[in-house]
C-alpha atoms as a PDB file:
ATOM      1  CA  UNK A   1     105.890  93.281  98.828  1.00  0.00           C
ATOM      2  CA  UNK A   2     108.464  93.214 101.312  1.00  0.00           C
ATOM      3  CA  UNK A   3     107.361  93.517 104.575  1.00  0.00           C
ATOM      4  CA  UNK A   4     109.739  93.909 108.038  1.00  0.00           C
ATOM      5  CA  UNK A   5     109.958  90.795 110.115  1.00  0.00           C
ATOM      6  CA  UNK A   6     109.795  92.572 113.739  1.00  0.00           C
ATOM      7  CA  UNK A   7     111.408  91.176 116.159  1.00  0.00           C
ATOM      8  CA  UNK A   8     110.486  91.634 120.091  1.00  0.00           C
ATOM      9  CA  UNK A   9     112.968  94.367 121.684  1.00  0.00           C
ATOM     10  CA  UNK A  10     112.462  97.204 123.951  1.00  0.00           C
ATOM     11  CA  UNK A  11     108.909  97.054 123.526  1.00  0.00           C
ATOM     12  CA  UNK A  12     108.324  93.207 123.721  1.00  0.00           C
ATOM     13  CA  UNK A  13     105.471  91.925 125.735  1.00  0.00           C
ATOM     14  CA  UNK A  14     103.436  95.546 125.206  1.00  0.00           C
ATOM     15  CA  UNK A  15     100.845  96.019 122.558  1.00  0.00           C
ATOM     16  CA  UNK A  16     103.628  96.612 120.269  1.00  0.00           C
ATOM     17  CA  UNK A  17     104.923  93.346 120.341  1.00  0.00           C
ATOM     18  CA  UNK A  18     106.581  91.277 117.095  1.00  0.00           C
ATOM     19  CA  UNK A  19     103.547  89.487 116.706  1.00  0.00           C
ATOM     20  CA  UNK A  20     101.003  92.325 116.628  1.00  0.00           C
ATOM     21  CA  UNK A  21     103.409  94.090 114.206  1.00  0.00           C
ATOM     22  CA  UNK A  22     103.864  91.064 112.231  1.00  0.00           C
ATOM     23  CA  UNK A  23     100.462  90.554 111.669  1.00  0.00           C
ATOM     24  CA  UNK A  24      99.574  94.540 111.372  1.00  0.00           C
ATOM     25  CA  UNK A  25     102.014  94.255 108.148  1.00  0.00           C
ATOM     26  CA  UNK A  26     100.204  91.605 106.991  1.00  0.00           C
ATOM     27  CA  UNK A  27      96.956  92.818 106.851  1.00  0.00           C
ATOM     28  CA  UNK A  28      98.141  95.688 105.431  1.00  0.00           C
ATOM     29  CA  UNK A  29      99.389  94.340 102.316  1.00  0.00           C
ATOM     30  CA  UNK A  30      96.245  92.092 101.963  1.00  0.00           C
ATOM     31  CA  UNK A  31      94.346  95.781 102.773  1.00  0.00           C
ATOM     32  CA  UNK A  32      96.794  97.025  99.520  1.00  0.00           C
ATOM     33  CA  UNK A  33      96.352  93.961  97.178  1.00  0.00           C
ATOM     34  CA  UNK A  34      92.477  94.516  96.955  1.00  0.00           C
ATOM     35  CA  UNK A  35      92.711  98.618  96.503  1.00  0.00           C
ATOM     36  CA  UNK A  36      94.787  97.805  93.910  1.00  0.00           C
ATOM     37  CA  UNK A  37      92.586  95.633  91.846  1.00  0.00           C
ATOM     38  CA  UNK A  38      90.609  98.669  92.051  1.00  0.00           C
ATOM     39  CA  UNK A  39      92.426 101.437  90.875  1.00  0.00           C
ATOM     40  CA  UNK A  40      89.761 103.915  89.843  1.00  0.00           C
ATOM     41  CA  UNK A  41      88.377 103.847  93.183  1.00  0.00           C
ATOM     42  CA  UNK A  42      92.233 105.891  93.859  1.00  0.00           C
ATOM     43  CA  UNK A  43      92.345 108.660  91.363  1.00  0.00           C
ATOM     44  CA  UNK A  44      92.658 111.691  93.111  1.00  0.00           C
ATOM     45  CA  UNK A  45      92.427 114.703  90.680  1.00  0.00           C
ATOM     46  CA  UNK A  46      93.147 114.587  86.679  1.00  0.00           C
ATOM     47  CA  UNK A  47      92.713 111.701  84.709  1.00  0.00           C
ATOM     48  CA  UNK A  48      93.629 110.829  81.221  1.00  0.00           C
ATOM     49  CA  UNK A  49      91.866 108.804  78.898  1.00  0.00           C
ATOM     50  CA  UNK A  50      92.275 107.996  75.542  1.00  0.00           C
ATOM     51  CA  UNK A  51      90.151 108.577  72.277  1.00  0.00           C
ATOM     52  CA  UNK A  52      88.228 105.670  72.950  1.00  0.00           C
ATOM     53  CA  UNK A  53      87.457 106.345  76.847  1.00  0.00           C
ATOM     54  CA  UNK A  54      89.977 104.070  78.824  1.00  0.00           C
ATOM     55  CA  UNK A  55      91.727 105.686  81.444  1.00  0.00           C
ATOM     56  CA  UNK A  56      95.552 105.915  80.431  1.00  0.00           C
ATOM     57  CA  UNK A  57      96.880 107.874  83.569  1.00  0.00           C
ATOM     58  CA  UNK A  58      95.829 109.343  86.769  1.00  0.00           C
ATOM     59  CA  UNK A  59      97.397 110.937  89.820  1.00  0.00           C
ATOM     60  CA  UNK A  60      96.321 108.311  93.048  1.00  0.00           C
ATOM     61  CA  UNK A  61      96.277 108.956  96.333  1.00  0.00           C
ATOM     62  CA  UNK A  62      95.854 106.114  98.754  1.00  0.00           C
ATOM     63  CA  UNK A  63      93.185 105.822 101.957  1.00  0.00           C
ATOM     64  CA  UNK A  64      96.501 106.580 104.156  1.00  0.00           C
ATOM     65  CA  UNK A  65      97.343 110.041 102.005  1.00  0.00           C
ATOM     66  CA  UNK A  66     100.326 108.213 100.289  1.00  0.00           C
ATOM     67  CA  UNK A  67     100.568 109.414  96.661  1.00  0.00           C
ATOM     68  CA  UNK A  68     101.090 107.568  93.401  1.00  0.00           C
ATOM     69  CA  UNK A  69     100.543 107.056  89.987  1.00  0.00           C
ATOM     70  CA  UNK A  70      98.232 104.768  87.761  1.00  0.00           C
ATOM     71  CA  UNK A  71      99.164 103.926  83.890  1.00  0.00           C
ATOM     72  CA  UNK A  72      96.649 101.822  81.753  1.00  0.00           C
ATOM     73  CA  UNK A  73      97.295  99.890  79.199  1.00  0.00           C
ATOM     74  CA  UNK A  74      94.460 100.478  76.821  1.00  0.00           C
ATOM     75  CA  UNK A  75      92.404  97.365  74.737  1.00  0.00           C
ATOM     76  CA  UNK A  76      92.876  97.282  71.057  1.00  0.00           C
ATOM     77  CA  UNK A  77      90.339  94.992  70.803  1.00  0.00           C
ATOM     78  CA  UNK A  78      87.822  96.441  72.981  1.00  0.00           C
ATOM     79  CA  UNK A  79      87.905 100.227  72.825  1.00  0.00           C
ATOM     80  CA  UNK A  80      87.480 101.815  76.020  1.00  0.00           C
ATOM     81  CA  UNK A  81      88.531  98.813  78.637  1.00  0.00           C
ATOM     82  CA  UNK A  82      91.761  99.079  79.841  1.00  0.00           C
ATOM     83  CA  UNK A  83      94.339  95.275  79.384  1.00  0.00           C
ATOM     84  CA  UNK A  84      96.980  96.339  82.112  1.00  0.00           C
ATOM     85  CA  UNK A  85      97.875  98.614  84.421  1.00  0.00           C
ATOM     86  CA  UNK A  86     100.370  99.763  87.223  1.00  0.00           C
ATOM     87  CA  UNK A  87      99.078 101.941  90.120  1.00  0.00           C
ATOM     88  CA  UNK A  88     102.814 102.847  92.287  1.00  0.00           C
ATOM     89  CA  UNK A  89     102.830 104.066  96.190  1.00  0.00           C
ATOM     90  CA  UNK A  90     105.451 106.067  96.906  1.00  0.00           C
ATOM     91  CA  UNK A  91     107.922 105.961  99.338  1.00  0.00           C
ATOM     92  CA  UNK A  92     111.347 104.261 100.049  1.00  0.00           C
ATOM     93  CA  UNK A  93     111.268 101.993  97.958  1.00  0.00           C
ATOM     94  CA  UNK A  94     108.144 103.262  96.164  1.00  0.00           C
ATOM     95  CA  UNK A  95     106.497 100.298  95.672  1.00  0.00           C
ATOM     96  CA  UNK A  96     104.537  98.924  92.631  1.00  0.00           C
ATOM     97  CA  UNK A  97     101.442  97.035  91.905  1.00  0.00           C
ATOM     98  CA  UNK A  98     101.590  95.527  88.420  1.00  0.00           C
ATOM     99  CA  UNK A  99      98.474  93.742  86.601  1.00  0.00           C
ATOM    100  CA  UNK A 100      99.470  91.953  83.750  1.00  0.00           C
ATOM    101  CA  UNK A 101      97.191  92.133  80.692  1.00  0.00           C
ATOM    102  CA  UNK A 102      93.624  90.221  80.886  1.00  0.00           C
ATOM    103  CA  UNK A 103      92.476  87.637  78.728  1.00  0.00           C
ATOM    104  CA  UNK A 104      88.558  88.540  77.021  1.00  0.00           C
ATOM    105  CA  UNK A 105      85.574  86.821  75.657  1.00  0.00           C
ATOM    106  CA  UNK A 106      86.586  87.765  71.653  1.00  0.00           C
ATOM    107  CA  UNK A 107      82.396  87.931  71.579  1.00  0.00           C
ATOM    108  CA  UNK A 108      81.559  89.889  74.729  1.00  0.00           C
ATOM    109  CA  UNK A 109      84.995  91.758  75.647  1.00  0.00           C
ATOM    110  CA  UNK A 110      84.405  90.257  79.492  1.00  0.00           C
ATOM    111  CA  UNK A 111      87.543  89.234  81.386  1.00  0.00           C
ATOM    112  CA  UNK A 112      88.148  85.431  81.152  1.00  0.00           C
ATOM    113  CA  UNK A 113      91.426  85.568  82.916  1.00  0.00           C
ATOM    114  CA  UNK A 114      93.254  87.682  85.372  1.00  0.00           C
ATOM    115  CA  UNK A 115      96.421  86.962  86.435  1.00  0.00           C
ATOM    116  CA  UNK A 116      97.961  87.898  89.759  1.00  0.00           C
ATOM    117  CA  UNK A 117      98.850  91.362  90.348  1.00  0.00           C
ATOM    118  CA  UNK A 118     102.549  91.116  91.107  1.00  0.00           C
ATOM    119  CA  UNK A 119     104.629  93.966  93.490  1.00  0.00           C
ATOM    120  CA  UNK A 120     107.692  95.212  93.044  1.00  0.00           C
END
């Protein structure tokens, strides 16, 4: 994710220095990155789910009231987890978290491997 690089201006040397900011960015995406490993604890009103019980699409709305939109990938293998997914945030640029698909125990279904969510 992008973030701004402040620089000190007008308002250097107050609270709302290039530092602060710098940092406030920062923990902001980390504060993103772990909501979206989560993204059922974001639906906000109807979700879709397929024949099997994974959740295919929602509406989201983040802790800030910024909308978006989740898509799941759902598990041939193991009816009713979900492989992949996308949750988006909007704005300008909407931005968008991406997990790739999960490797599974072919006995037990349970994630083995979960690569990095990647932003766009």
């Amino acid at each position: 994710m992008a973030l701004k690089d402040w620089a000190n201006g007008v308002l250097g040397g107050t609270p709302l220095d290039a530092t602060r900011l710098n940092d406030r960015d920062t923990k902001l995406e980390q504060a993103l990155f772990q909501l979206a490993r989560n993204p059922e604890a974001l639906f906000a009103g109807a979700v879709t789910y397929d024949g099997n019980g994974a959740a295919t699409s929602a509406v989201i709305e983040w802790p800030d009231g910024v909308t978006g939109n989740y898509s799941g990938t759902a598990s041939v293998s193991f009816p009713g987890s979900v492989s992949a997914y996308t949750v988006t945030r909007a704005g300008s640029p909407t931005v968008t978290f991406t997990q790739p698909a999960v490797t599974r125990d072919a006995t037990t279904g349970n994630v083995t491997n979960r690569p990095p969510i990647t932003v766009t």
